[in-house]
N, C-alpha and C. Protein backbone atom coordinates (compact mmCIF):
# COMPACT_ATOMS: atom_id res chain seq x y z
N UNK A 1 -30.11 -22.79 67.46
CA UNK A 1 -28.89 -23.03 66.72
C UNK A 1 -29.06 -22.54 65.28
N UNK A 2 -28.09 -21.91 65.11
CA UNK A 2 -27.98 -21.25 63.47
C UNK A 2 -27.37 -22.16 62.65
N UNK A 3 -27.10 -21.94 61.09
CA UNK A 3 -26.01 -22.74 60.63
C UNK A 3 -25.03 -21.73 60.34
N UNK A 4 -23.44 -23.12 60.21
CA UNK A 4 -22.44 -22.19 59.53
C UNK A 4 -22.36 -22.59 58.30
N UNK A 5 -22.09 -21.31 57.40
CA UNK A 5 -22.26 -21.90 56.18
C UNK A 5 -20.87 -20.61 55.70
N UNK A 6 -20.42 -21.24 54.48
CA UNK A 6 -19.37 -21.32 53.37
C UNK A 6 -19.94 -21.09 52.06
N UNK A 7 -19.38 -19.69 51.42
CA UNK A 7 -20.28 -19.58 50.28
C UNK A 7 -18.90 -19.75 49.84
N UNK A 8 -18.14 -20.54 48.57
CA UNK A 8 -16.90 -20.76 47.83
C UNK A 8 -17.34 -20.88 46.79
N UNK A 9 -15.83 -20.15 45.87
CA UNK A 9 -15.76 -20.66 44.59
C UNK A 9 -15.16 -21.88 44.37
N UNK A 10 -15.81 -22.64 42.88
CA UNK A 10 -14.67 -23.43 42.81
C UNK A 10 -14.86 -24.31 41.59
N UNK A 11 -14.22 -25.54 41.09
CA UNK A 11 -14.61 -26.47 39.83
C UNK A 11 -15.93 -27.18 40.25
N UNK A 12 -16.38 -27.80 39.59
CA UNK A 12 -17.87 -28.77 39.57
C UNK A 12 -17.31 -30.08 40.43
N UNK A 13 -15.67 -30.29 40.24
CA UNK A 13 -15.34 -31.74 40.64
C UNK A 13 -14.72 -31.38 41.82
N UNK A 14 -14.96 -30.96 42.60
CA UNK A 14 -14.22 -30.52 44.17
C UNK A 14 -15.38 -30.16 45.07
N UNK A 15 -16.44 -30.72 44.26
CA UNK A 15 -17.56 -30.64 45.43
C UNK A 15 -17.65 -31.91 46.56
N UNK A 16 -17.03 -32.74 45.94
CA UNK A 16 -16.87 -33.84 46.99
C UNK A 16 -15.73 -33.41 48.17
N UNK A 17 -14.64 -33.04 48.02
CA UNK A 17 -13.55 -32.41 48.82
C UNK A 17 -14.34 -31.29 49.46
N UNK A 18 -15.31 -30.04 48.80
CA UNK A 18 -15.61 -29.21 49.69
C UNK A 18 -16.64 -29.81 50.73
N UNK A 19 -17.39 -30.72 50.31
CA UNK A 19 -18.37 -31.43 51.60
C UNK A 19 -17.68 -32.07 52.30
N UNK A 20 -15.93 -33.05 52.57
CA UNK A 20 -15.85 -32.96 53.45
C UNK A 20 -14.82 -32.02 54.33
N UNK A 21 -15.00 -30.95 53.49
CA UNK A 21 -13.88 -29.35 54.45
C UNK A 21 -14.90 -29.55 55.96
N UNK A 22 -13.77 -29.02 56.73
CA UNK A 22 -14.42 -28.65 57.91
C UNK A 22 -14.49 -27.18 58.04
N UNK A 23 -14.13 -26.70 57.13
CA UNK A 23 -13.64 -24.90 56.65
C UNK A 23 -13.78 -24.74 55.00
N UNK A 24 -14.50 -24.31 54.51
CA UNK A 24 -14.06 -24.55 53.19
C UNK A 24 -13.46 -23.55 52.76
N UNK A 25 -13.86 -22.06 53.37
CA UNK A 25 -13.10 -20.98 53.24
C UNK A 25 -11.63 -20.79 53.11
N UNK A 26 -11.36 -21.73 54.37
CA UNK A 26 -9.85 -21.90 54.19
C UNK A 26 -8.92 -22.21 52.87
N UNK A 27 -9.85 -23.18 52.27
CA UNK A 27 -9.30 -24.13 50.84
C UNK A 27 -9.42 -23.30 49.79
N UNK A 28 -10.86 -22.45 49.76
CA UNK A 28 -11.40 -22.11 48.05
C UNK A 28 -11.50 -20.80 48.39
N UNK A 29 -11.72 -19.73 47.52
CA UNK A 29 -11.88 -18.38 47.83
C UNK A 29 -13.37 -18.47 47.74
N UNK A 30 -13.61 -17.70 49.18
CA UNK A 30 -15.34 -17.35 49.02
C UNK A 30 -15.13 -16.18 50.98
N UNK A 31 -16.52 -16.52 51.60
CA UNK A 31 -16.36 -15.95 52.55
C UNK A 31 -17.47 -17.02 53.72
N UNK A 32 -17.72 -16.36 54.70
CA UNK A 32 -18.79 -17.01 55.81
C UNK A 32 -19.88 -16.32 55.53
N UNK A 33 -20.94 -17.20 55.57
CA UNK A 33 -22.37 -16.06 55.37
C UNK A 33 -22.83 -16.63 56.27
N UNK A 34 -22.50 -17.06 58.10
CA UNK A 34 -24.02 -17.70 59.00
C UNK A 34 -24.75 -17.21 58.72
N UNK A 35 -25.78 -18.02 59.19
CA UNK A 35 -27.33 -17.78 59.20
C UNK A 35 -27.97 -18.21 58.36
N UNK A 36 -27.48 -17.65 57.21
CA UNK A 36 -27.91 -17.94 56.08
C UNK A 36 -28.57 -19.86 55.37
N UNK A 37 -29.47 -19.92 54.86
CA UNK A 37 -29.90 -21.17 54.75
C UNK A 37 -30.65 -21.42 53.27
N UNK A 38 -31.12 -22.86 52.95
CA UNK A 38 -31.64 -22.71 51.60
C UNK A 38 -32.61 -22.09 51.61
N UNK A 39 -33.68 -21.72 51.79
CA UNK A 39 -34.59 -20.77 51.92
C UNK A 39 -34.59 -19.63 51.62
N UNK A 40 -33.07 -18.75 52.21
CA UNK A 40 -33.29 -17.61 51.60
C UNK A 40 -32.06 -17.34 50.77
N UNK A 41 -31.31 -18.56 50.30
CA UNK A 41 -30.57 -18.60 48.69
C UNK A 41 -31.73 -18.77 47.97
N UNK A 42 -32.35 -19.48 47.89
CA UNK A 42 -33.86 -19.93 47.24
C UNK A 42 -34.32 -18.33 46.74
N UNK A 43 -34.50 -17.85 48.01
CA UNK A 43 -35.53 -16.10 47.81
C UNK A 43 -34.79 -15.32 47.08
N UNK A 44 -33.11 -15.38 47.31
CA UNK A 44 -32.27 -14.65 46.44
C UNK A 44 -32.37 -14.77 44.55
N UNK A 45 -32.44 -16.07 44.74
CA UNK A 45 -32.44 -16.73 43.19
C UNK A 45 -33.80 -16.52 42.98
N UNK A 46 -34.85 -16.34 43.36
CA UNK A 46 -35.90 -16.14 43.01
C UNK A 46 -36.02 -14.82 42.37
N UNK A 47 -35.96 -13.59 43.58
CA UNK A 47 -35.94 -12.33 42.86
C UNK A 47 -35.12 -11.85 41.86
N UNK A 48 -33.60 -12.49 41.77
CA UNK A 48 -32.58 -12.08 40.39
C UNK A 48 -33.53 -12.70 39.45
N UNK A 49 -34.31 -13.93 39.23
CA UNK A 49 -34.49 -14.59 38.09
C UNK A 49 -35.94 -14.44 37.84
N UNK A 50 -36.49 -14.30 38.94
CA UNK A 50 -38.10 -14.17 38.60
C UNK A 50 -39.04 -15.54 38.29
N UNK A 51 -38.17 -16.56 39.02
CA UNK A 51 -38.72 -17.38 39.31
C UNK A 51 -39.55 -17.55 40.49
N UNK A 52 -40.32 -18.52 40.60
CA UNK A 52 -41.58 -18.44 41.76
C UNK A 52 -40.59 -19.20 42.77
N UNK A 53 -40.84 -19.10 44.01
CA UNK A 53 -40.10 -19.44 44.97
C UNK A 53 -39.71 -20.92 45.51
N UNK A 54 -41.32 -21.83 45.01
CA UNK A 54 -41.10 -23.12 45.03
C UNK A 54 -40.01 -23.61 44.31
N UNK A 55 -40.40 -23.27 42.65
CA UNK A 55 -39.36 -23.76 41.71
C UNK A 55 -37.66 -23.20 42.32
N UNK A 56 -37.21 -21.71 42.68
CA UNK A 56 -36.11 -21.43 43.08
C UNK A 56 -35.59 -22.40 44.19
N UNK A 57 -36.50 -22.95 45.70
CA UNK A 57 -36.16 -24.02 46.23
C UNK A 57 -35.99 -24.96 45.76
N UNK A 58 -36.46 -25.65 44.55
CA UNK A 58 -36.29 -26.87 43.88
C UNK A 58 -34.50 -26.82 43.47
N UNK A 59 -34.57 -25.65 42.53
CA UNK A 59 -32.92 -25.47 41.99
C UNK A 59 -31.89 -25.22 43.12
N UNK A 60 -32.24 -24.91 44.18
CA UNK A 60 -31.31 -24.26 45.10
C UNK A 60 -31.32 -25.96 46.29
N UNK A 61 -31.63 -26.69 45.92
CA UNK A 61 -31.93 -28.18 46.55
C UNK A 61 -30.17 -28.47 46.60
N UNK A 62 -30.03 -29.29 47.96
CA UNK A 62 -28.48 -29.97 48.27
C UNK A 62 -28.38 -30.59 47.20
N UNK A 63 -27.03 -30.57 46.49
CA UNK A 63 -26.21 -31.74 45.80
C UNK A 63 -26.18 -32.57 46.62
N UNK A 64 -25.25 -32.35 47.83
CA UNK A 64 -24.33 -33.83 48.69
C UNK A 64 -25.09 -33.43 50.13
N UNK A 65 -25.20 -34.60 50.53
CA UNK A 65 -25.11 -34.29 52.37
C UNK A 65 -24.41 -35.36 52.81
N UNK A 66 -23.75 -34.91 53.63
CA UNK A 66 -21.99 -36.15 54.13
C UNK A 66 -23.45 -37.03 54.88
N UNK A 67 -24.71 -36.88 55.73
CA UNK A 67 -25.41 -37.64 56.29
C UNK A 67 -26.74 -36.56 56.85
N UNK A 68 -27.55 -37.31 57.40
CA UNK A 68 -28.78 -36.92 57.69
C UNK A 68 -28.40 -35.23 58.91
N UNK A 69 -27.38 -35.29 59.16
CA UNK A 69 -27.22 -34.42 60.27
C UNK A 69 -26.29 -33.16 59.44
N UNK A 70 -26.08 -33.51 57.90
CA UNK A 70 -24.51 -33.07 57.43
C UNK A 70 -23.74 -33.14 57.51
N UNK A 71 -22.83 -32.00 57.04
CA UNK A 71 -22.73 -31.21 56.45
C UNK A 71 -23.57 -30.84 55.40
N UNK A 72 -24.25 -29.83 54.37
CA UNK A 72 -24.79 -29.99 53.22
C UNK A 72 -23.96 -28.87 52.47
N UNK A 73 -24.29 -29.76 50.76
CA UNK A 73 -23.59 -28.92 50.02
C UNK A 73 -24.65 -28.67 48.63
N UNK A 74 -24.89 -27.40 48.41
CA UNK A 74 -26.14 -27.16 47.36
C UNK A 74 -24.59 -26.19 46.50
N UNK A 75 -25.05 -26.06 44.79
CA UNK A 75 -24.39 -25.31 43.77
C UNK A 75 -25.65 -23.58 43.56
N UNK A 76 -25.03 -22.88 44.04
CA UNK A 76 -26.06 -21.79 43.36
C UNK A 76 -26.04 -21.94 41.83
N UNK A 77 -27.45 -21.80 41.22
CA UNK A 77 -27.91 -21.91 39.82
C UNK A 77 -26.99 -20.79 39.16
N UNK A 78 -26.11 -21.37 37.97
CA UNK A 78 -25.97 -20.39 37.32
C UNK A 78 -26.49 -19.48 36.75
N UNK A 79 -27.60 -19.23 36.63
CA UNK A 79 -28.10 -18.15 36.10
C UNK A 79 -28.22 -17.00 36.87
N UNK A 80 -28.81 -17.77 38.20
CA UNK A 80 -28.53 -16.88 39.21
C UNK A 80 -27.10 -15.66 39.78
N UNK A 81 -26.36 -16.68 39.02
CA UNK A 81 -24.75 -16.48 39.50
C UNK A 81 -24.35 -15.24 38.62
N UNK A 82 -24.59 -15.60 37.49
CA UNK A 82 -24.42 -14.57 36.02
C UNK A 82 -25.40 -13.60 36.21
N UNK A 83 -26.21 -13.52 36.87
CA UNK A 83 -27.00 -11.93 37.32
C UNK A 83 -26.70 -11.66 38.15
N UNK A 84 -25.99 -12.00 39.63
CA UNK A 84 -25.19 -11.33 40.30
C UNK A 84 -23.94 -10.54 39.90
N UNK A 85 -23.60 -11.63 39.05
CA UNK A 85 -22.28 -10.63 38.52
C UNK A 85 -22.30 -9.50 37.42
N UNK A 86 -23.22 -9.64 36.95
CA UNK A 86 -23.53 -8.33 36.24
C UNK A 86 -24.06 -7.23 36.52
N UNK A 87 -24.96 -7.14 37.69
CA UNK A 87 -25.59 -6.18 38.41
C UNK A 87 -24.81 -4.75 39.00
N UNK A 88 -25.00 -3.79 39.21
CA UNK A 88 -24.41 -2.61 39.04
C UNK A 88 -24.54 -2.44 40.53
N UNK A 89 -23.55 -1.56 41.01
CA UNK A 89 -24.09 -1.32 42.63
C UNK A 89 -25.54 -0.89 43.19
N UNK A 90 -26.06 -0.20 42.14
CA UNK A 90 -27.25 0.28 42.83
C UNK A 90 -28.48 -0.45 42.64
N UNK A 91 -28.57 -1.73 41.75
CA UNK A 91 -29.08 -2.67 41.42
C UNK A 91 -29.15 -3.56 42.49
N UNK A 92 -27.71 -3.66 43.07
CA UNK A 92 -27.38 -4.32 44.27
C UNK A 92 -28.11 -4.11 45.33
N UNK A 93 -28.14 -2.95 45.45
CA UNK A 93 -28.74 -2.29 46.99
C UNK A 93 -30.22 -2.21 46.62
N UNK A 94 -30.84 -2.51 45.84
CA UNK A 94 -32.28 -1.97 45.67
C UNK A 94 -32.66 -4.43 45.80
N UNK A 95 -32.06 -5.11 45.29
CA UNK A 95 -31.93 -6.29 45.18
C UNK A 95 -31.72 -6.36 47.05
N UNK A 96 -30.65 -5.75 47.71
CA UNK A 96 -30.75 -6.39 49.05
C UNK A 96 -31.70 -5.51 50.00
N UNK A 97 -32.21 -4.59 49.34
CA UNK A 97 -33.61 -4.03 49.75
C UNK A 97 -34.71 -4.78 50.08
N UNK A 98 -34.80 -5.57 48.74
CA UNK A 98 -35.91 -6.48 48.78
C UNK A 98 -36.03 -7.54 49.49
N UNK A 99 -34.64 -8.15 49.35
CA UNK A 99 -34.35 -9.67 50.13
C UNK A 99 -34.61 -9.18 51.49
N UNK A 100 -34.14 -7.91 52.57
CA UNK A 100 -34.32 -7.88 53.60
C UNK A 100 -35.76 -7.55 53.52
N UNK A 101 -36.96 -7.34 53.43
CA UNK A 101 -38.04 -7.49 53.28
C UNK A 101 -38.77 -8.31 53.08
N UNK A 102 -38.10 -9.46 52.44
CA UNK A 102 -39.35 -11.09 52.44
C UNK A 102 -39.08 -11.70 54.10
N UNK A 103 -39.92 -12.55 54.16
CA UNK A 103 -40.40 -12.92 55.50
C UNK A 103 -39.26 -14.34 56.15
N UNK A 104 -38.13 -14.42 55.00
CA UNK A 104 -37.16 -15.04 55.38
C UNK A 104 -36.37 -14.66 56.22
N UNK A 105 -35.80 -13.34 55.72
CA UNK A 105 -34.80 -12.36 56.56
C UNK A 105 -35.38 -11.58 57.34
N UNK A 106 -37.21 -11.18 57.64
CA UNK A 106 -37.11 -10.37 58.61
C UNK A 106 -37.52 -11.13 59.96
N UNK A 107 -38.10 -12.76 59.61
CA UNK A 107 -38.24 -13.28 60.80
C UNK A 107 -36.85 -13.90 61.64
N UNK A 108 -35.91 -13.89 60.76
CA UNK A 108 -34.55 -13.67 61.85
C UNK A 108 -33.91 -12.33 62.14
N UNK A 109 -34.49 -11.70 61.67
CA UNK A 109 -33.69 -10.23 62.19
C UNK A 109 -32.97 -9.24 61.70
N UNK A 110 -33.05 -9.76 60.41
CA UNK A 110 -31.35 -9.09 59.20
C UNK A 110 -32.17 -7.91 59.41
N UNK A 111 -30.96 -6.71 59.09
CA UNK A 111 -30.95 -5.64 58.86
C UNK A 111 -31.12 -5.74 57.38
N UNK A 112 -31.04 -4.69 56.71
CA UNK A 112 -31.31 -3.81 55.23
C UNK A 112 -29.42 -4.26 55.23
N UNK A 113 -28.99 -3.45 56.01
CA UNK A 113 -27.76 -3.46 55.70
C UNK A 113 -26.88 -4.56 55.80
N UNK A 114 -27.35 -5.14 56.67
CA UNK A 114 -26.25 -6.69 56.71
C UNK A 114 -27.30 -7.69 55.71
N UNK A 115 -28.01 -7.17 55.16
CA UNK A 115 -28.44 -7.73 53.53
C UNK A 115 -28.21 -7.33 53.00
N UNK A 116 -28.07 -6.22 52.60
CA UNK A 116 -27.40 -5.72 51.31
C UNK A 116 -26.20 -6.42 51.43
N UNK A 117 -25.20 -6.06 52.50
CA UNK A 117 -23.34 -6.58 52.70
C UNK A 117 -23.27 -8.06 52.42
N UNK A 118 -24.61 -9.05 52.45
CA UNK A 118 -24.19 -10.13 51.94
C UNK A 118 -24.25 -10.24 50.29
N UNK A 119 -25.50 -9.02 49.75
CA UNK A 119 -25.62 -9.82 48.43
C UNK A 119 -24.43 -8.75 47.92
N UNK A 120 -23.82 -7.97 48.32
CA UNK A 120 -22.50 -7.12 47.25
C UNK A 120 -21.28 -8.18 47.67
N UNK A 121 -21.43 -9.18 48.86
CA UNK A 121 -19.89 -10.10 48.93
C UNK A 121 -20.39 -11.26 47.70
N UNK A 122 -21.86 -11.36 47.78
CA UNK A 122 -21.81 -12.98 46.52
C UNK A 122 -21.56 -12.47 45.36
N UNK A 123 -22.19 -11.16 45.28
CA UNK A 123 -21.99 -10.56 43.57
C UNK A 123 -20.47 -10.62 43.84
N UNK A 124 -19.88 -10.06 44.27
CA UNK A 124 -18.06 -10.22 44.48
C UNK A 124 -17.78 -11.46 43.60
N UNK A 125 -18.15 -12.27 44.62
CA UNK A 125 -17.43 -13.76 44.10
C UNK A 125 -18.33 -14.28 43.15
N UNK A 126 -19.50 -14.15 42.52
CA UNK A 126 -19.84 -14.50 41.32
C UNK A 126 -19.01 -13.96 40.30
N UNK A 127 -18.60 -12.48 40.74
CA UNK A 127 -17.60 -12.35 38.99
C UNK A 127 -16.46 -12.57 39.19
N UNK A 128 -15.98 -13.34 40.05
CA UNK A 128 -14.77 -14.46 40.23
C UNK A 128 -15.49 -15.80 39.63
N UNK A 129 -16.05 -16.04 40.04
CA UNK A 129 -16.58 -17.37 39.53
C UNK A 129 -16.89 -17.62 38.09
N UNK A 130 -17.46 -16.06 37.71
CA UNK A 130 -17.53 -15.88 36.40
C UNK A 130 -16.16 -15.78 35.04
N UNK A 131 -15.68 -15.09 36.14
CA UNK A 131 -14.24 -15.00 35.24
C UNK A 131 -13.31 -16.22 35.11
N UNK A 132 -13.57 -17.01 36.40
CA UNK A 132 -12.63 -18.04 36.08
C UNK A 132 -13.37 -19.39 35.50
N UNK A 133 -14.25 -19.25 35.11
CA UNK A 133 -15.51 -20.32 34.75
C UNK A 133 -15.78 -21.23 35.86
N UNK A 134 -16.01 -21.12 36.86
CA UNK A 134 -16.09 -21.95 37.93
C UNK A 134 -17.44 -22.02 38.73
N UNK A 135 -17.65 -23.09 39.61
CA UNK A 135 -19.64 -22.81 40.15
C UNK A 135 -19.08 -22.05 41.34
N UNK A 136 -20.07 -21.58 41.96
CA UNK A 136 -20.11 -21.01 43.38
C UNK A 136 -20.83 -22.04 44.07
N UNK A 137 -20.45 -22.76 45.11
CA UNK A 137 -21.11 -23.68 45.97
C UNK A 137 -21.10 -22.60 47.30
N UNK A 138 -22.11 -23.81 48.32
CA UNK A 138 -22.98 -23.39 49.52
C UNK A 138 -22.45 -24.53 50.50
N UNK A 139 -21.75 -24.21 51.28
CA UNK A 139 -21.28 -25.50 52.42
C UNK A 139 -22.20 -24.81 53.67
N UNK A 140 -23.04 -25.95 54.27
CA UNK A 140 -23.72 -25.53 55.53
C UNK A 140 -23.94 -26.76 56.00
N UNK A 141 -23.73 -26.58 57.91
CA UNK A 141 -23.85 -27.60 58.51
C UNK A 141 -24.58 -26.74 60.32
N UNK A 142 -25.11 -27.48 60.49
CA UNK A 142 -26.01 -26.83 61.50
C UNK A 142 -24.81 -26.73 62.61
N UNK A 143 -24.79 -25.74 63.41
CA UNK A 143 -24.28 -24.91 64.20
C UNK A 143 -23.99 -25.80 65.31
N UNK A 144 -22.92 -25.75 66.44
CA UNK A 144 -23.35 -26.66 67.76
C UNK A 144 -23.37 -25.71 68.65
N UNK A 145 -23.65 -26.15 69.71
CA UNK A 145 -23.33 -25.18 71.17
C UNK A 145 -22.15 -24.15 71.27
N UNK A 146 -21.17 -24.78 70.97
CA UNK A 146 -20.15 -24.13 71.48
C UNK A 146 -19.26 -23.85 70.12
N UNK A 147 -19.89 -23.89 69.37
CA UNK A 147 -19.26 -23.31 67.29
C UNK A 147 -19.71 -21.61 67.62
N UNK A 148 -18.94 -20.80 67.31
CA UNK A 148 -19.97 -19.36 66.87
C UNK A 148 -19.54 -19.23 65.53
């Protein structure tokens, strides 16, 4: 089982409403990133910031979990957020170069390219997030049988 997860923009005070969306996409502008998990938001925020990977898991840690099973809801670090959005396309692609190369994304399978296509959709919505002063949250809840 994978998770589904919800990368959205949005205010600091609608994180309670987005943990309990059953969609959050629907509500806030962002997109679907399955698969995706804290671990390798963690690896993302690590390489933009050059932080060591423990500490990036520390910052990239759930705000809310509705319960032990979820939903969970973590805030990507702003700093993190503000170097996505400033990054240039080819910055981009050399950034989802790397991410598909740590041992997060290649022991599930990502391509180069469906890494790169996720980190040019977050840079997207970081300079939405940026422009409208708003956080980018992470909605993920583990997958069921019959969810794709």
């Amino acid at each position: 089982m994978g998770m589904l997860v919800n990368v959205v923009v949005a205010d600091g005070e609608d994180a309670g409403a987005i943990i309990e969306s059953e969609k959050p996409v629907e509500d806030w502008k962002g997109f679907e990133a399955n698969g995706l998990d804290q671990a390798k938001f963690a690896m993302l925020h690590a390489l933009l910031t050059g932080e060591l990977f423990d500490e990036a898991m520390a910052d990239c840690g759930p705000l809310y979990a509705a319960d032990d099973e979820g939903p969970w809801l973590m805030k990507l670090p702003d700093d993190a957020v503000a170097r996505l959005a400033e990054l240039e396309e080819d910055a981009l692609d050399r950034v989802g170069e790397e991410l598909a190369a740590t041992e997060e994304f290649e022991e599930d399978g990502w391509s180069v390219d469906e890494v790169k296509g996720i980190v040019t959709a977050l840079a997207d919505l970081a300079g939405v997030a940026r422009a409208q002063g708003r956080a980018m949250f992470v909605w993920m809840r583990q997958e069921e049988g019959s969810l794709s």
